[in-house]
C-alpha atoms as a PDB file:
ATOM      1  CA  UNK A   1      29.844   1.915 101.076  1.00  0.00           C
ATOM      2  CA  UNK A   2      26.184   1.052 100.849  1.00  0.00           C
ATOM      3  CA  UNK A   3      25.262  -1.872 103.796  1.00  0.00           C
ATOM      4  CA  UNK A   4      22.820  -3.383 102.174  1.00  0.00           C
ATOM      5  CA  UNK A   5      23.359  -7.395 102.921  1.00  0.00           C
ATOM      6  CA  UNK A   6      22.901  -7.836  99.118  1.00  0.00           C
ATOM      7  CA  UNK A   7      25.467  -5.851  97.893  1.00  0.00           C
ATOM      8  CA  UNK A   8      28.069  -7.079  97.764  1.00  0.00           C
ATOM      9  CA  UNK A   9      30.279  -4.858  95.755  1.00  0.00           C
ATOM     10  CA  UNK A  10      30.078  -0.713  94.778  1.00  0.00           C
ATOM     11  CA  UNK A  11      32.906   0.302  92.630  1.00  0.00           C
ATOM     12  CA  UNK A  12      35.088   2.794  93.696  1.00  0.00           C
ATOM     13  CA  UNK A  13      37.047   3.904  90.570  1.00  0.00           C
ATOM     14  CA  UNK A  14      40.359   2.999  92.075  1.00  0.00           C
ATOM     15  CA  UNK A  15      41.827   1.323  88.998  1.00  0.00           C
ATOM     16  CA  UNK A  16      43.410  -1.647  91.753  1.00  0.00           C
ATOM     17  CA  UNK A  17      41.406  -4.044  89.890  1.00  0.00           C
ATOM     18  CA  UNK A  18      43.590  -2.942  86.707  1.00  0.00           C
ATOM     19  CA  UNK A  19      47.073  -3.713  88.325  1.00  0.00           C
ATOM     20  CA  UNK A  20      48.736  -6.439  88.081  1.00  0.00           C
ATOM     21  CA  UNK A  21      49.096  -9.980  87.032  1.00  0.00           C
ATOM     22  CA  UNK A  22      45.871 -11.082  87.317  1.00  0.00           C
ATOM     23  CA  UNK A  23      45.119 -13.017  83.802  1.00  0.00           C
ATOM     24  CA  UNK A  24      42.395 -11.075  82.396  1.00  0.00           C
ATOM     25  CA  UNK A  25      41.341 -13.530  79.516  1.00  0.00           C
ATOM     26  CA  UNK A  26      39.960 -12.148  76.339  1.00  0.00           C
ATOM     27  CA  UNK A  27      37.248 -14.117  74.271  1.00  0.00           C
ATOM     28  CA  UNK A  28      37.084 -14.319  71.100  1.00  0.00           C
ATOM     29  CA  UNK A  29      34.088 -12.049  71.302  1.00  0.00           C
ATOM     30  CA  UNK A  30      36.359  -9.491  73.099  1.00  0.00           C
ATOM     31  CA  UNK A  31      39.764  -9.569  70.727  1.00  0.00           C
ATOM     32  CA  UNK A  32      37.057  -8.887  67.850  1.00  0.00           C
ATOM     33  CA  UNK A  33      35.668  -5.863  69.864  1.00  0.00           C
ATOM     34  CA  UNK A  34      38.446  -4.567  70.990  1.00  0.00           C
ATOM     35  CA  UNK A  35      40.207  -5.082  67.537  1.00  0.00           C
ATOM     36  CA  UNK A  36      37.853  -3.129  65.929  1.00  0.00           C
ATOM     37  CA  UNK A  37      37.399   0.001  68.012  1.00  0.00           C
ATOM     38  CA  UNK A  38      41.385   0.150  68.275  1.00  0.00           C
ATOM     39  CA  UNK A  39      41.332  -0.368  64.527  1.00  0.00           C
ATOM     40  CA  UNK A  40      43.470  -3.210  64.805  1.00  0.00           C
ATOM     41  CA  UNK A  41      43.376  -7.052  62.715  1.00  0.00           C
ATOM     42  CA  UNK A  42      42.835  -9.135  65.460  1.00  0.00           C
ATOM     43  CA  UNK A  43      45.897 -10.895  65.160  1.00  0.00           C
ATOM     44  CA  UNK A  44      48.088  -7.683  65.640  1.00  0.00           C
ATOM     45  CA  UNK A  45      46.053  -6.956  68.451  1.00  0.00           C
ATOM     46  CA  UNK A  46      46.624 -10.088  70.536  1.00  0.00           C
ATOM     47  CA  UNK A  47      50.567  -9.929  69.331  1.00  0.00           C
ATOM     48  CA  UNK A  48      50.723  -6.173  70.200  1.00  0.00           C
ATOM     49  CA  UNK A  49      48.305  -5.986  73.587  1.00  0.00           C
ATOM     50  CA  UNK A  50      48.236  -9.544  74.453  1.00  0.00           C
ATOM     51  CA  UNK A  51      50.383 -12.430  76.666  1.00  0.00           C
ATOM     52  CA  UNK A  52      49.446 -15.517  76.224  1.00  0.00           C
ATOM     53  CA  UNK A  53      48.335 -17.982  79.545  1.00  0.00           C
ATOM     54  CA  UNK A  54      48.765 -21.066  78.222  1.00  0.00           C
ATOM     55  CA  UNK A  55      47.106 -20.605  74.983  1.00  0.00           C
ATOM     56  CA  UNK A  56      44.732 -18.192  76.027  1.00  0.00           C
ATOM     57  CA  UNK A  57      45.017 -14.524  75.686  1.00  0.00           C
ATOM     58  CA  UNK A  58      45.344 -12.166  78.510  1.00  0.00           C
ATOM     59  CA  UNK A  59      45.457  -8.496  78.327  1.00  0.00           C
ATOM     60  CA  UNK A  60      49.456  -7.649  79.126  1.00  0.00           C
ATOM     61  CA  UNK A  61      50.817  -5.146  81.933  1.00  0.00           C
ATOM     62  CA  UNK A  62      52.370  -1.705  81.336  1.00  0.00           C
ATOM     63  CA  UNK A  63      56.039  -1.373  82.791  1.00  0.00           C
ATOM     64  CA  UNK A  64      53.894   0.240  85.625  1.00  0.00           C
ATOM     65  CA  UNK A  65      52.270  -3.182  86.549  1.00  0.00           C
ATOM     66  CA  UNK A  66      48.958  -1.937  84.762  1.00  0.00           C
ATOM     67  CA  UNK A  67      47.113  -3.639  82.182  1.00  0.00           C
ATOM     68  CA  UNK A  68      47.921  -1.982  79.231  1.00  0.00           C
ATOM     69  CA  UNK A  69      44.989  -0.184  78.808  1.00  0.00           C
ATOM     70  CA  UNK A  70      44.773   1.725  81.822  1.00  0.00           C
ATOM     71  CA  UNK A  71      45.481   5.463  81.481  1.00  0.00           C
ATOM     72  CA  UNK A  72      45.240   7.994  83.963  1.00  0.00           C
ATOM     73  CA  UNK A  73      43.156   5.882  86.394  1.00  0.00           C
ATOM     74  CA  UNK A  74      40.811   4.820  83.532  1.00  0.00           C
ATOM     75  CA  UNK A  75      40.089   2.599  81.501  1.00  0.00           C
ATOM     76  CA  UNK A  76      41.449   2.983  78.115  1.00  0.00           C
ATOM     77  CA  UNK A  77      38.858   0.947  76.626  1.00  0.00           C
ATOM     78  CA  UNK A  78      35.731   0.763  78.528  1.00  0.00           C
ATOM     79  CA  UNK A  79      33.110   0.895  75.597  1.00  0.00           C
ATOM     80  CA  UNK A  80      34.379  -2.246  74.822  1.00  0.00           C
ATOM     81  CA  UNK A  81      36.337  -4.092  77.731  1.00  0.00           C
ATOM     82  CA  UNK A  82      36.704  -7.524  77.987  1.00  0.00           C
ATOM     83  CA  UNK A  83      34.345  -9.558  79.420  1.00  0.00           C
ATOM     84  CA  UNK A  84      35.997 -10.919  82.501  1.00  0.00           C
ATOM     85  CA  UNK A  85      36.252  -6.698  83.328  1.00  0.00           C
ATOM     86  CA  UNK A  86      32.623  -6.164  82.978  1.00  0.00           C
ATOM     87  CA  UNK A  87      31.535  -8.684  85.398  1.00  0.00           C
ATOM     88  CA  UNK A  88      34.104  -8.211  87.818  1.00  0.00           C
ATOM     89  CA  UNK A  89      33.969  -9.191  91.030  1.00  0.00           C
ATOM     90  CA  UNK A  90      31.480 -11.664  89.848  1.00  0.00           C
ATOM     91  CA  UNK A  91      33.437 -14.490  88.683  1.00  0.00           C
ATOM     92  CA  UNK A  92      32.819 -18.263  88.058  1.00  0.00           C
ATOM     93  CA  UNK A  93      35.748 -18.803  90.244  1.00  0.00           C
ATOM     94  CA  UNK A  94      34.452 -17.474  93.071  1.00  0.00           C
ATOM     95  CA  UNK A  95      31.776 -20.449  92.845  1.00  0.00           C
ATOM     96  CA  UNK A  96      34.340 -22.937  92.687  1.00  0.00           C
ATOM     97  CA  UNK A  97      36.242 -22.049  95.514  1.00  0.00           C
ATOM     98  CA  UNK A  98      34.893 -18.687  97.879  1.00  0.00           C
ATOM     99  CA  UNK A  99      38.528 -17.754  98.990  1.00  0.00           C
ATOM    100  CA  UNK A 100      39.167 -16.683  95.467  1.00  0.00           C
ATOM    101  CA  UNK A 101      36.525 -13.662  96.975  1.00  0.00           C
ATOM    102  CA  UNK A 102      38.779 -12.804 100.028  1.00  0.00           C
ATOM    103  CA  UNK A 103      42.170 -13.013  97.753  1.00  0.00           C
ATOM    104  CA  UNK A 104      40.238 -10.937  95.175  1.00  0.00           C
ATOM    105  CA  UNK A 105      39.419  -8.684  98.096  1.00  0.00           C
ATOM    106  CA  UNK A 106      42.752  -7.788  99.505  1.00  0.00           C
ATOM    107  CA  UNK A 107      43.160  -5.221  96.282  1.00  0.00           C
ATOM    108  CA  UNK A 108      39.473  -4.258  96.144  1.00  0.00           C
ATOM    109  CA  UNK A 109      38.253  -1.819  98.624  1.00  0.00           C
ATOM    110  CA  UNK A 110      34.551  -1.769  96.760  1.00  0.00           C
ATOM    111  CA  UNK A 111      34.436  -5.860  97.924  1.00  0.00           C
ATOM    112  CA  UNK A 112      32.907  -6.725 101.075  1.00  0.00           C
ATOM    113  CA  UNK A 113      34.734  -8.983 103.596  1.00  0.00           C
ATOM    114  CA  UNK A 114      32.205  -8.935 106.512  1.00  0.00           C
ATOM    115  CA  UNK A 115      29.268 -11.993 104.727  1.00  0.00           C
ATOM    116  CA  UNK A 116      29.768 -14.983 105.520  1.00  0.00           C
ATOM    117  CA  UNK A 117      31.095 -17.004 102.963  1.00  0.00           C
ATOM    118  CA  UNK A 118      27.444 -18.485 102.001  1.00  0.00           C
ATOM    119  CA  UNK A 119      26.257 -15.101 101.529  1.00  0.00           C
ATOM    120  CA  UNK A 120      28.687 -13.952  99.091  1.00  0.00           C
ATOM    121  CA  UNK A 121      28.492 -16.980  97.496  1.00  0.00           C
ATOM    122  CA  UNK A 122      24.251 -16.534  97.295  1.00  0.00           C
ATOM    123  CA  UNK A 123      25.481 -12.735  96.079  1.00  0.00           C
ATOM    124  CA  UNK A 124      27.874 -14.262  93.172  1.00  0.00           C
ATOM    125  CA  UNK A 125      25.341 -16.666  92.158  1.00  0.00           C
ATOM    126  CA  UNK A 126      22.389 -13.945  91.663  1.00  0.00           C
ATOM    127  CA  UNK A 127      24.762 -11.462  90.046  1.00  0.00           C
ATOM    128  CA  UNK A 128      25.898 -13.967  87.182  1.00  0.00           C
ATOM    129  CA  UNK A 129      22.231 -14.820  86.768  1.00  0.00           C
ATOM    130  CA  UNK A 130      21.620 -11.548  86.256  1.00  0.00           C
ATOM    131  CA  UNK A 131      23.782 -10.545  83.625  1.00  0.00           C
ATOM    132  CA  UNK A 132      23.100 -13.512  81.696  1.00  0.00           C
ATOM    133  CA  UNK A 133      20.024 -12.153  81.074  1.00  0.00           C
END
């Protein structure tokens, strides 16, 4: 993994980040998406790939413990993935409170552990800046 005090996360195609109960919410934007490449009406897709959290959508676990959608180590639908996948490990939530970073952590190898918490909070801050461009 790349030292570089800015980065602070490089992929590393394990899948972790796909195991598990971890609430991976899907916008509106992202039940639409994904509706359409499965060729799916939305509605059957959030019944048939969906829990609900509350009464939010989030993407359900395999009898494995793996979102649905992972296959083989891969994503199953990574043209069109939800949002909350894409900007992974960059989350909102790790600006609201930074140990979400270090729980996050303890199933991502790519995630750095060794900033200080201001840093990765500096890091989280520029990345989501970034893709909101």
């Amino acid at each position: 993994m790349s030292r570089d005090p800015l980065k602070l996360f490089e992929c590393r195609l394990c899948g972790d980040c796909c195991h598990g109960y971890g609430g991976t919410y899907v916008t509106p934007e992202d039940v639409i998406a994904i509706s359409a490449y499965l060729e799916v009406d939305s509605d059957g897709f959030v019944d048939t790939y969906c829990q609900l959290s509350g009464d939010r959508p989030v993407l359900a676990q395999a009898a494995d413990g793996y979102c649905v959608f992972c296959r083989d180590g891969a994503c199953g639908i990574q043209v069109v993935k939800p949002n909350m996948c894409r900007a992974w490990p960059y989350l909102h939530s790790i600006l609201v409170d930074v140990s979400n970073w270090h729980a996050m952590a303890r199933a991502c190898p790519g995630m750095r552990t060794d900033l200080d918490d201001d840093c990765i909070r500096a890091g989280v801050r520029r990345e989501i800046k970034n893709r909101s461009r």
